[in-house]
N, C-alpha and C. Protein backbone atom coordinates (compact mmCIF):
# COMPACT_ATOMS: atom_id res chain seq x y z
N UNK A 1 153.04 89.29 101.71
CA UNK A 1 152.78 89.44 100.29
C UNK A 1 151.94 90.70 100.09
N UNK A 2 152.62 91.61 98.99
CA UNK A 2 151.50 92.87 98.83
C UNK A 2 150.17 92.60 98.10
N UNK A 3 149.16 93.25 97.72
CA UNK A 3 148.00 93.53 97.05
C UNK A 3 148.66 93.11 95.79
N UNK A 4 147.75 92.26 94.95
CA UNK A 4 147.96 92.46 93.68
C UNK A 4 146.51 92.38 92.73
N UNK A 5 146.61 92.86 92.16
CA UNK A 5 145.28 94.09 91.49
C UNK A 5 145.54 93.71 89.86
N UNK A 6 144.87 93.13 89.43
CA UNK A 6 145.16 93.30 87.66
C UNK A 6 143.56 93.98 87.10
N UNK A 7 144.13 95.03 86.59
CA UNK A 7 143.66 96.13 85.72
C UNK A 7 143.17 95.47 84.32
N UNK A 8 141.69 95.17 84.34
CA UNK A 8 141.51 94.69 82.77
C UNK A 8 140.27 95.54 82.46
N UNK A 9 140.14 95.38 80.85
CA UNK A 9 139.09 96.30 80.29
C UNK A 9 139.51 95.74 78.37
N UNK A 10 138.49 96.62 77.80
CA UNK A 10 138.68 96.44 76.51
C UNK A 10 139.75 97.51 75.53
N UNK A 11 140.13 97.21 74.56
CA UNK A 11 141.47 98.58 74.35
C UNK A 11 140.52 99.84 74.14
N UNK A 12 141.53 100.84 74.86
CA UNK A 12 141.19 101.98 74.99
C UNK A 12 140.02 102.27 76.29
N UNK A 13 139.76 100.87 76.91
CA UNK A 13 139.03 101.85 77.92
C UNK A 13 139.91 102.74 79.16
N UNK A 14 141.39 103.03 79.32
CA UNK A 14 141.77 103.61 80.03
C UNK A 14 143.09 102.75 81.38
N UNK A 15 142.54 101.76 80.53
CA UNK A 15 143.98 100.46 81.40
C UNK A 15 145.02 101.34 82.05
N UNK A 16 146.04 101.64 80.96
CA UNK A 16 147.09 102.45 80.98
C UNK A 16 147.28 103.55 81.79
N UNK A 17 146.00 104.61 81.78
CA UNK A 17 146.09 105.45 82.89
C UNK A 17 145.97 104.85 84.12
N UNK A 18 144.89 104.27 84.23
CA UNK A 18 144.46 103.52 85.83
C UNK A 18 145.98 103.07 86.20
N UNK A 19 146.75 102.08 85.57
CA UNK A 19 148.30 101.56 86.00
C UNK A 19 149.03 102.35 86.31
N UNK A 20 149.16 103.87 85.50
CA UNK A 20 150.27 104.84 85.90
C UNK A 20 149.71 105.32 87.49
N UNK A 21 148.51 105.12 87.51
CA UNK A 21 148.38 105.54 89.16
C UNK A 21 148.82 104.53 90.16
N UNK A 22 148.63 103.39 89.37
CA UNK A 22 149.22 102.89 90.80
C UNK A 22 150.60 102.77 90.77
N UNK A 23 150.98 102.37 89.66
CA UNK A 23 153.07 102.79 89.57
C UNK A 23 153.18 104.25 90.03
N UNK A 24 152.57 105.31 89.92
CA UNK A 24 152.83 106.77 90.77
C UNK A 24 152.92 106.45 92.32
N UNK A 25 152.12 105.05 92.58
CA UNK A 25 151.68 105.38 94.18
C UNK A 25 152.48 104.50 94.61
N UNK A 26 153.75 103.68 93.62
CA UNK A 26 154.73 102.75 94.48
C UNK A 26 154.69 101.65 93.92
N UNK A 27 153.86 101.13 93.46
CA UNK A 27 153.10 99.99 92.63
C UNK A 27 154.08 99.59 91.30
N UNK A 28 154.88 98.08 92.02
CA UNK A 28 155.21 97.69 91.03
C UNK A 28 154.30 97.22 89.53
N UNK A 29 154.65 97.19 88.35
CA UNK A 29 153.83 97.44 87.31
C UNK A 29 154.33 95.84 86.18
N UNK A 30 153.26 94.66 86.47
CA UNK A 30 153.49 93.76 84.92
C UNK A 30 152.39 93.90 83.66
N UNK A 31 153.17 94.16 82.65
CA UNK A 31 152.76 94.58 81.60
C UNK A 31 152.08 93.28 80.74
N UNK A 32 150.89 92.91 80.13
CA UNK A 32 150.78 91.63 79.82
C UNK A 32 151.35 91.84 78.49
N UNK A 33 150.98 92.94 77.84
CA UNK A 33 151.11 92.98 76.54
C UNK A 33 153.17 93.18 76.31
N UNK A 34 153.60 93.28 77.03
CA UNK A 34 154.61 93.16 77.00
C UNK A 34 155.17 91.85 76.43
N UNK A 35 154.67 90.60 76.36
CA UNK A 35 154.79 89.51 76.13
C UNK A 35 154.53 89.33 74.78
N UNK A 36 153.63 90.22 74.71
CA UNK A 36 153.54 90.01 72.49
C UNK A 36 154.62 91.29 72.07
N UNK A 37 154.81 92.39 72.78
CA UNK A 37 155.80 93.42 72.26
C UNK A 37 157.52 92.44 71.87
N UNK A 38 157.63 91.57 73.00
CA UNK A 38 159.09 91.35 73.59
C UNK A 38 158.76 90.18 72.51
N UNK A 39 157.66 89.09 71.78
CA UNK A 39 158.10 88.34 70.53
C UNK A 39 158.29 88.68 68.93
N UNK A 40 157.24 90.31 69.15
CA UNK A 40 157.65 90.75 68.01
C UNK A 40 158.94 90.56 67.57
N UNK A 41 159.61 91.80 68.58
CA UNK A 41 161.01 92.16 69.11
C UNK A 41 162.06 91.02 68.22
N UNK A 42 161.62 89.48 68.62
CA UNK A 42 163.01 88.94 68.87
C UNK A 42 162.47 88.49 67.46
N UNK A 43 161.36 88.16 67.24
CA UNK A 43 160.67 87.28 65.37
C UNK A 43 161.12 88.25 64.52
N UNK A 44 161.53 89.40 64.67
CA UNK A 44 161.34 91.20 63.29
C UNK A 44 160.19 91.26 62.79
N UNK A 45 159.09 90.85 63.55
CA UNK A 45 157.88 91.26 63.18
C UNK A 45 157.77 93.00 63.47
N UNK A 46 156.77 93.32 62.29
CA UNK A 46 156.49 95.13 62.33
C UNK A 46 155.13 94.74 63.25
N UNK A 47 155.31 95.86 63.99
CA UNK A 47 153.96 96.05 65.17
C UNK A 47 153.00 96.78 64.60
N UNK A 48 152.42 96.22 64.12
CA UNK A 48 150.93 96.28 63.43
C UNK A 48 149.73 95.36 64.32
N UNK A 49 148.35 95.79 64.34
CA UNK A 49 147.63 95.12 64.69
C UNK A 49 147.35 93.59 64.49
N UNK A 50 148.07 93.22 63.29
CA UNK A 50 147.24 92.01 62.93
C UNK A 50 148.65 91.29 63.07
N UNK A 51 150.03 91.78 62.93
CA UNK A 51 151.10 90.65 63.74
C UNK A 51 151.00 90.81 65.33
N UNK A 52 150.24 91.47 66.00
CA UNK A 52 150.17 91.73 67.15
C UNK A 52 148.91 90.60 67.64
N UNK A 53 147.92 90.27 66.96
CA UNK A 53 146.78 89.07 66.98
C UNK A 53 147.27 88.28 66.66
N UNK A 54 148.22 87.92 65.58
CA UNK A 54 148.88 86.40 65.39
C UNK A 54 149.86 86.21 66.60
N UNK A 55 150.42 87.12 67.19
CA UNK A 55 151.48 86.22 68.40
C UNK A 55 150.50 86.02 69.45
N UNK A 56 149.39 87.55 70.26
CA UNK A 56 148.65 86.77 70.56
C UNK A 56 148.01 85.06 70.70
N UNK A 57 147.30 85.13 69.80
CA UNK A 57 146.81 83.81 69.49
C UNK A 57 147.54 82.69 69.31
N UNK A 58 148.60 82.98 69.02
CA UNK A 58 149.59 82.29 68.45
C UNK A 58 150.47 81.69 69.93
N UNK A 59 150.32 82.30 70.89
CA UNK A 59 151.08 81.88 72.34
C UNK A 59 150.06 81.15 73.20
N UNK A 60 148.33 81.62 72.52
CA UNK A 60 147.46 80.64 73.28
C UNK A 60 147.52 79.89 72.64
N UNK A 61 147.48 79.67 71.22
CA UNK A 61 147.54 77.95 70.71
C UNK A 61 148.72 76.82 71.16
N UNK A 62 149.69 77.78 71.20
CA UNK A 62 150.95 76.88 71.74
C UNK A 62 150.72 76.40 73.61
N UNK A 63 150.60 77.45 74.64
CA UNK A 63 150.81 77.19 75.48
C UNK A 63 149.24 77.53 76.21
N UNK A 64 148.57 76.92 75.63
CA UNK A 64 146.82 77.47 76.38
C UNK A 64 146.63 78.83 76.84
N UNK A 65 145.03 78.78 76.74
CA UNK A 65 144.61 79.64 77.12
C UNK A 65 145.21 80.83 78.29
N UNK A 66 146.24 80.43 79.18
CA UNK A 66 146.55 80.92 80.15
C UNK A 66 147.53 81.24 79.77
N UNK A 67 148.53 81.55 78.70
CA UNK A 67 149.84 81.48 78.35
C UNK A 67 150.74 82.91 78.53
N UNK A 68 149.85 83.81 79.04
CA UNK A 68 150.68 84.78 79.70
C UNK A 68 150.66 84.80 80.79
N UNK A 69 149.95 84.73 81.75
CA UNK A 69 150.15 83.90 82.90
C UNK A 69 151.21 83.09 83.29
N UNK A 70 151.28 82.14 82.78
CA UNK A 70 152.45 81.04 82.73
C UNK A 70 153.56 81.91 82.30
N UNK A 71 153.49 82.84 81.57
CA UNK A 71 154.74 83.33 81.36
C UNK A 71 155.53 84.21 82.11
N UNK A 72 154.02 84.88 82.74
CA UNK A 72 154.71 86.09 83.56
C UNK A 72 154.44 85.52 85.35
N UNK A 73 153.93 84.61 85.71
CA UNK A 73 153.59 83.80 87.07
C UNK A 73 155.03 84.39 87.93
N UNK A 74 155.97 83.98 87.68
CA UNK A 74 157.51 83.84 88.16
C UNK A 74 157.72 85.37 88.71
N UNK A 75 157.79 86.08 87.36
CA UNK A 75 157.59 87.64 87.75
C UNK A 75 157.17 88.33 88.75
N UNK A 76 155.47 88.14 88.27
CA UNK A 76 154.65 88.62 89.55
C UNK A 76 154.87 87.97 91.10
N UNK A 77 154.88 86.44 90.90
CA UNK A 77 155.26 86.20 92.52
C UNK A 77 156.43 87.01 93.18
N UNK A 78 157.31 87.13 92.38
CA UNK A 78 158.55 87.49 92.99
C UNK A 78 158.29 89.16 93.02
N UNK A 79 157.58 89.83 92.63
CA UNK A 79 157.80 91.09 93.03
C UNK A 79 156.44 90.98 94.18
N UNK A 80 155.34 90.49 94.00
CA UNK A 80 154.37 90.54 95.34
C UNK A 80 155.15 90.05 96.80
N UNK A 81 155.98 89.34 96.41
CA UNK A 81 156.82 89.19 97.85
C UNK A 81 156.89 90.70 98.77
N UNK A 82 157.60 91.31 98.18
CA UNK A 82 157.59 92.64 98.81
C UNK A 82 157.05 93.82 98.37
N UNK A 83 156.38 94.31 97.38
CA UNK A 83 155.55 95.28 96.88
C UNK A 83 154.47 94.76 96.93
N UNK A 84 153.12 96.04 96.61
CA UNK A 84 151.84 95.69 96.29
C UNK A 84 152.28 95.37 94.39
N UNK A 85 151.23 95.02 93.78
CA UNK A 85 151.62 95.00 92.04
C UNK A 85 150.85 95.13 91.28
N UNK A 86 150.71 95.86 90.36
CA UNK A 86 149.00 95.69 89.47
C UNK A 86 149.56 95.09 88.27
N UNK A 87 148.74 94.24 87.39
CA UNK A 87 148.55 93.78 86.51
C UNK A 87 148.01 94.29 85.08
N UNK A 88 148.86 94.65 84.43
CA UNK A 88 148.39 95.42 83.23
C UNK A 88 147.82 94.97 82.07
N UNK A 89 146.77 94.64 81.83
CA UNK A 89 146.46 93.91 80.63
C UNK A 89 145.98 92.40 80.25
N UNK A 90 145.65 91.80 81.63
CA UNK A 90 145.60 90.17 82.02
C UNK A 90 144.53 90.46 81.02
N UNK A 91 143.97 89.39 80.27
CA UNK A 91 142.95 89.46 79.18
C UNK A 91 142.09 87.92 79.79
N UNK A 92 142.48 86.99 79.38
CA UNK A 92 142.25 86.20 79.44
C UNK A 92 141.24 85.54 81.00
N UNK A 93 140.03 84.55 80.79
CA UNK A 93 139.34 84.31 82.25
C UNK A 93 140.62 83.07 82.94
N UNK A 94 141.13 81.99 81.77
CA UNK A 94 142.22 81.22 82.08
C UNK A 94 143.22 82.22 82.63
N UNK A 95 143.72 83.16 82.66
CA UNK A 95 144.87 83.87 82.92
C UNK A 95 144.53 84.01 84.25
N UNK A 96 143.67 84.42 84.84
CA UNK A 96 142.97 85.43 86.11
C UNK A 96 142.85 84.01 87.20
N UNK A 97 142.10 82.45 86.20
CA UNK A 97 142.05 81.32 87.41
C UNK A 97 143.82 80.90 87.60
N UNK A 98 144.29 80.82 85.96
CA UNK A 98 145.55 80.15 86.75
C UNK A 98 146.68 81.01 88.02
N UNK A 99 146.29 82.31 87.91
CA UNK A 99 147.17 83.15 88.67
C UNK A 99 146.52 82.76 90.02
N UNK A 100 145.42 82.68 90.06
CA UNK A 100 144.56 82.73 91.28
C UNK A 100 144.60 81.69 91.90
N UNK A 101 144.63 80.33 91.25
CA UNK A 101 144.85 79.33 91.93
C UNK A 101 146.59 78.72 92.14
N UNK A 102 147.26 79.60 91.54
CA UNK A 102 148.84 79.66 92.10
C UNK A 102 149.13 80.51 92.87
N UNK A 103 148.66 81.65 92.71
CA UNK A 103 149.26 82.86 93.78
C UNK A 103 148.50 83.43 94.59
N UNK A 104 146.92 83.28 93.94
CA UNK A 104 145.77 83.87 95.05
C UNK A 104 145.85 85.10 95.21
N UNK A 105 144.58 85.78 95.88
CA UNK A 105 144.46 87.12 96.30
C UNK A 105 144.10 88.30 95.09
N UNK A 106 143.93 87.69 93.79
CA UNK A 106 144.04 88.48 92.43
C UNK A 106 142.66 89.54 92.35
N UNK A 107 143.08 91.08 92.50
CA UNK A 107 141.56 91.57 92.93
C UNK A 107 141.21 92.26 91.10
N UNK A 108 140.49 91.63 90.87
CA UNK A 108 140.03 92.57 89.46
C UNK A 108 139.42 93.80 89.25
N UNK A 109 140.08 94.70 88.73
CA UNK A 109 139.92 96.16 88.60
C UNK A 109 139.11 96.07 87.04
N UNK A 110 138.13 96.53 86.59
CA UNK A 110 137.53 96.65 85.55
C UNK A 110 137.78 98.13 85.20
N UNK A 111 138.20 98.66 84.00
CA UNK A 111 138.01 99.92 83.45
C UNK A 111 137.19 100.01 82.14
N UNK A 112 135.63 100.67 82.19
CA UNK A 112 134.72 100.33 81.20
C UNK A 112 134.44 101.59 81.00
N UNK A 113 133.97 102.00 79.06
CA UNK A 113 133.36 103.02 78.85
C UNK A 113 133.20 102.31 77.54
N UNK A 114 131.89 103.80 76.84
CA UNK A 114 131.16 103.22 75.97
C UNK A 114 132.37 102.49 74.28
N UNK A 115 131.75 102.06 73.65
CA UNK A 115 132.90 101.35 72.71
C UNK A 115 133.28 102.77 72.18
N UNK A 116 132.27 103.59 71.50
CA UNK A 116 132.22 104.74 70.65
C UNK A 116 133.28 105.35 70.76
N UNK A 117 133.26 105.66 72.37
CA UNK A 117 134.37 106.34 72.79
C UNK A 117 135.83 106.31 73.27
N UNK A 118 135.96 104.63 73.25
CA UNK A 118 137.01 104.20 73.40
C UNK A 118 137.56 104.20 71.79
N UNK A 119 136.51 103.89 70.44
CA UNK A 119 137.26 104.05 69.47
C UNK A 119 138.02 105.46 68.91
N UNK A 120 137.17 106.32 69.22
CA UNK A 120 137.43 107.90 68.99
C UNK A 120 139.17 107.51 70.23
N UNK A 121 139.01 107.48 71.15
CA UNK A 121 140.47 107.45 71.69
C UNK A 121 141.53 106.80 70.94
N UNK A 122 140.99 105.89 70.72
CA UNK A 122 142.17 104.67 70.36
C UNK A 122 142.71 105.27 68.69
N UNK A 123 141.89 106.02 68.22
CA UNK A 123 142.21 106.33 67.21
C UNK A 123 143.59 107.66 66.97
N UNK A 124 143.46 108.33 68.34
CA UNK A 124 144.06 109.35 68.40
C UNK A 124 145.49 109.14 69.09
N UNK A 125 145.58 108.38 69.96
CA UNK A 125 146.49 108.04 70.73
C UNK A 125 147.74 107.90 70.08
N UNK A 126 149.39 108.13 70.87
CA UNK A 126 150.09 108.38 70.21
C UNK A 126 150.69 107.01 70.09
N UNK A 127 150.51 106.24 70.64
CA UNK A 127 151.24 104.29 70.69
C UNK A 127 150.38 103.42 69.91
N UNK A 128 150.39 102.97 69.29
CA UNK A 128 149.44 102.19 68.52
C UNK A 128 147.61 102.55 68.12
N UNK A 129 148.16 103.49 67.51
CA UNK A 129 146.55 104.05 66.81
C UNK A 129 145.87 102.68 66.27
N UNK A 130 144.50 103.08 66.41
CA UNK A 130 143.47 102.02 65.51
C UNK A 130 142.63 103.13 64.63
N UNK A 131 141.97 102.14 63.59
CA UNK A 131 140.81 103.02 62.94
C UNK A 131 139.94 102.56 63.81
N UNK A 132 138.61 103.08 63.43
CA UNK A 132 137.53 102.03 64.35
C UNK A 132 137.08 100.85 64.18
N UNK A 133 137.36 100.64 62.78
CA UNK A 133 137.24 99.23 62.25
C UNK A 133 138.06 98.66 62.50
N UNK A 134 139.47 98.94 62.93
CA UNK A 134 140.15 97.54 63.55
C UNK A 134 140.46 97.67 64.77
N UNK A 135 139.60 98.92 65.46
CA UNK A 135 139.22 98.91 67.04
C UNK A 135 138.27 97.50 67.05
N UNK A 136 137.23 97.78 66.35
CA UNK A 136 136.22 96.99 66.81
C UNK A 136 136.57 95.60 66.31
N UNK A 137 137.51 94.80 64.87
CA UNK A 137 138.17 93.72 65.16
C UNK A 137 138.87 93.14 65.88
N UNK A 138 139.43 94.09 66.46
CA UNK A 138 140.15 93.95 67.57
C UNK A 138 138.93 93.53 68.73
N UNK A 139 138.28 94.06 69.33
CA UNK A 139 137.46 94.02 70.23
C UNK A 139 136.69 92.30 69.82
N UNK A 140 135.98 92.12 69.09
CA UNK A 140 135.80 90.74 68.32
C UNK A 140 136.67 89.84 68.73
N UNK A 141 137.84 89.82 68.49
CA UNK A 141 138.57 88.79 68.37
C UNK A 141 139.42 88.79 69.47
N UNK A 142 139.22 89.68 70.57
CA UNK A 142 139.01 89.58 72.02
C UNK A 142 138.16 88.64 72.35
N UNK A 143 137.08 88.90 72.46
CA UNK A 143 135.65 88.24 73.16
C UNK A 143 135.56 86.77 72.82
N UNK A 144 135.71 86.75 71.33
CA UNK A 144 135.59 85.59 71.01
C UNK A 144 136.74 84.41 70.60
N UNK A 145 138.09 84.86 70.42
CA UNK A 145 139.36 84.15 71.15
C UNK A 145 140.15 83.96 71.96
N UNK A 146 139.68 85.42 72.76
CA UNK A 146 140.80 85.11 74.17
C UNK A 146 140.44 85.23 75.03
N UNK A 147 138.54 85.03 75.36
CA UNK A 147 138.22 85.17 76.33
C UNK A 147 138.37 86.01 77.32
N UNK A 148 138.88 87.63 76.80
CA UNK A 148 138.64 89.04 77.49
C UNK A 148 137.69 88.69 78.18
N UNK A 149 136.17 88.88 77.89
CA UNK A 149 135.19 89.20 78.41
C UNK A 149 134.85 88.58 79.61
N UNK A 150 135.56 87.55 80.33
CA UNK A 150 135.35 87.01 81.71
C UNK A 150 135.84 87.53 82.89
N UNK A 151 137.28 88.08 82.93
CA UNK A 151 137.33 88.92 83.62
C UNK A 151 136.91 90.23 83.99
N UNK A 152 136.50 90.72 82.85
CA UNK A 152 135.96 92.14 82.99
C UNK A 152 134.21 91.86 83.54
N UNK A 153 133.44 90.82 83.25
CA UNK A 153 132.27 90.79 83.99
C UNK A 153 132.18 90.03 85.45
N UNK A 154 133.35 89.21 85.72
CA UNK A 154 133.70 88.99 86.60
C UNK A 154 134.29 89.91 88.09
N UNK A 155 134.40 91.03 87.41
CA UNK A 155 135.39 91.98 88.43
C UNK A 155 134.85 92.41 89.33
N UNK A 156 135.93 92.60 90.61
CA UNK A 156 135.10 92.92 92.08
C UNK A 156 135.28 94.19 91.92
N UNK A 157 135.58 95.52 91.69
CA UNK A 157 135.27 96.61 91.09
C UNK A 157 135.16 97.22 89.72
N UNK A 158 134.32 97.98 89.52
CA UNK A 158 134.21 98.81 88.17
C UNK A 158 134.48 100.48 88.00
N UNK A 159 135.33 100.72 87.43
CA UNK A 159 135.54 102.19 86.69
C UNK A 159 135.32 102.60 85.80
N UNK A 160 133.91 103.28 85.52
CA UNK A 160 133.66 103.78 84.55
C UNK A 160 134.83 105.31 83.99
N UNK A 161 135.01 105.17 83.04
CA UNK A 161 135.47 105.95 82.17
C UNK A 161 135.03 106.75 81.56
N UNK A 162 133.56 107.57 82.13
CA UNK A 162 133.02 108.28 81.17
C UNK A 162 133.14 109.80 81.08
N UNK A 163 134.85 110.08 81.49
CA UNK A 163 134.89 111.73 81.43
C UNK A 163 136.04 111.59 81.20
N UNK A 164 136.50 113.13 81.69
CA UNK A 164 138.23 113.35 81.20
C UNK A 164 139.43 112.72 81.79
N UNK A 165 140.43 112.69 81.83
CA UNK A 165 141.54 111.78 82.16
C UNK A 165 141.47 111.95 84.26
N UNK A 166 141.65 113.45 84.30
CA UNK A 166 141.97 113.36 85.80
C UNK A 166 140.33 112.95 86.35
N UNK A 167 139.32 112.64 85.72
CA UNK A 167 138.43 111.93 86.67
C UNK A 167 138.62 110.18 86.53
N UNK A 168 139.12 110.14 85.63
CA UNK A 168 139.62 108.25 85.61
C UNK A 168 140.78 108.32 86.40
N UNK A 169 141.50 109.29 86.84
CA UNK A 169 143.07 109.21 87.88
C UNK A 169 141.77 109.27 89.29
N UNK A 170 141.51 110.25 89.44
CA UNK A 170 140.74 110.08 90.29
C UNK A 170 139.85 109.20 91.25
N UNK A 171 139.17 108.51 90.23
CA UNK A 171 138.58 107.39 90.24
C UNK A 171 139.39 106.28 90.91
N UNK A 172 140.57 106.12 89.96
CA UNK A 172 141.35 104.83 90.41
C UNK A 172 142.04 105.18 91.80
N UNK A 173 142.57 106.36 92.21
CA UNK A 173 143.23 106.73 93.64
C UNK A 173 142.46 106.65 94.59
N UNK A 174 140.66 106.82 94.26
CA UNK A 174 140.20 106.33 95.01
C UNK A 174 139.56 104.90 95.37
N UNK A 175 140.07 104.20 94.72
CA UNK A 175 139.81 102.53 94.67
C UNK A 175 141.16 102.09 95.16
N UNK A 176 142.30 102.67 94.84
CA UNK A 176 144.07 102.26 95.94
C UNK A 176 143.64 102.52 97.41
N UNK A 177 143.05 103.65 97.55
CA UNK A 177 143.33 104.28 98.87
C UNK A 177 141.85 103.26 100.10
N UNK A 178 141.44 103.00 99.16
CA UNK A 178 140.08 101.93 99.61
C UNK A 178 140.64 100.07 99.54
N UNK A 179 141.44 100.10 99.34
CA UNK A 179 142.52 98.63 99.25
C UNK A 179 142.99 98.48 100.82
């Protein structure tokens, strides 16, 4: 079974880059948020922030706290069979035990920088811009519904984010190459 690594942090601290390094380095890649993209998709919901928090929430009320997990479990086992895999976006502390106590070995990658500056990013970015005010609702209704905040203080490494892109590539190639 390869390494499997899930990449968590708050939006905009740099998830996305950290993942393209390890999909550059071979690294099969599960997307969590893929799971609210792919119900928009099939409901004709418009991808806006706040239908993007109702499926959210809306998949933990139905199927618990762990409900991307459970969704994507099948996935990830079957590609850790023979690749290493990182985990893009696991949010949840339920997400991180139920993987862990089905598949084991789950190493948590933290990517942290200050909020300020994750909102100034998030604002600019070309895939789902935020203002900062619904950066920081967003961030809220993280912490306090989906239980983000356990994995990320939980994590057996940390990457700070506090410079330009190739020192967060950097950073993370040197946390693969230390695996």
């Amino acid at each position: 079974m390869g390494n499997i690594v899930a990449v968590v942090g708050m939006c905009g601290s740099g998830k996305s880059v950290v993942t393209e390094v390890f999909t550059e380095k071979g690294w099969k890649s599960v997307y969590f948020g893929g799971v609210t993209m792919k119900v928009l998709a099939e409901t004709g919901m418009e991808k806006t922030p706040e239908n993007e928090k109702i499926i959210r929430e809306g998949l933990r009320a139905q199927y618990g706290m762990a409900a991307y997990a459970v969704k994507l479990e099948e996935e990830i086992r079957t590609l850790a069979q023979d690749h290493d895999v990182v985990l893009d976006g696991l949010y949840s502390w339920s997400e991180y035990k139920y993987l862990s106590e089905r598949i084991g070995g789950i190493i948590l990658l933290a990517v942290v920088c200050d909020s300020g500056d994750r909102y100034e990013r998030i604002a600019v970015r070309p895939v789902r811009p935020f203002t900062p005010e619904q950066a920081k609702a967003r961030d809220i209704a993280e912490i306090e519904n989906l239980e983000k905040g356990g994995p990320i203080a939980f994590a057996h490494r940390y990457i700070y984010n506090d410079g330009d892109k190739d020192k967060l590539k950097a950073e993370a190639e040197k946390f693969i190459e230390s695996l």
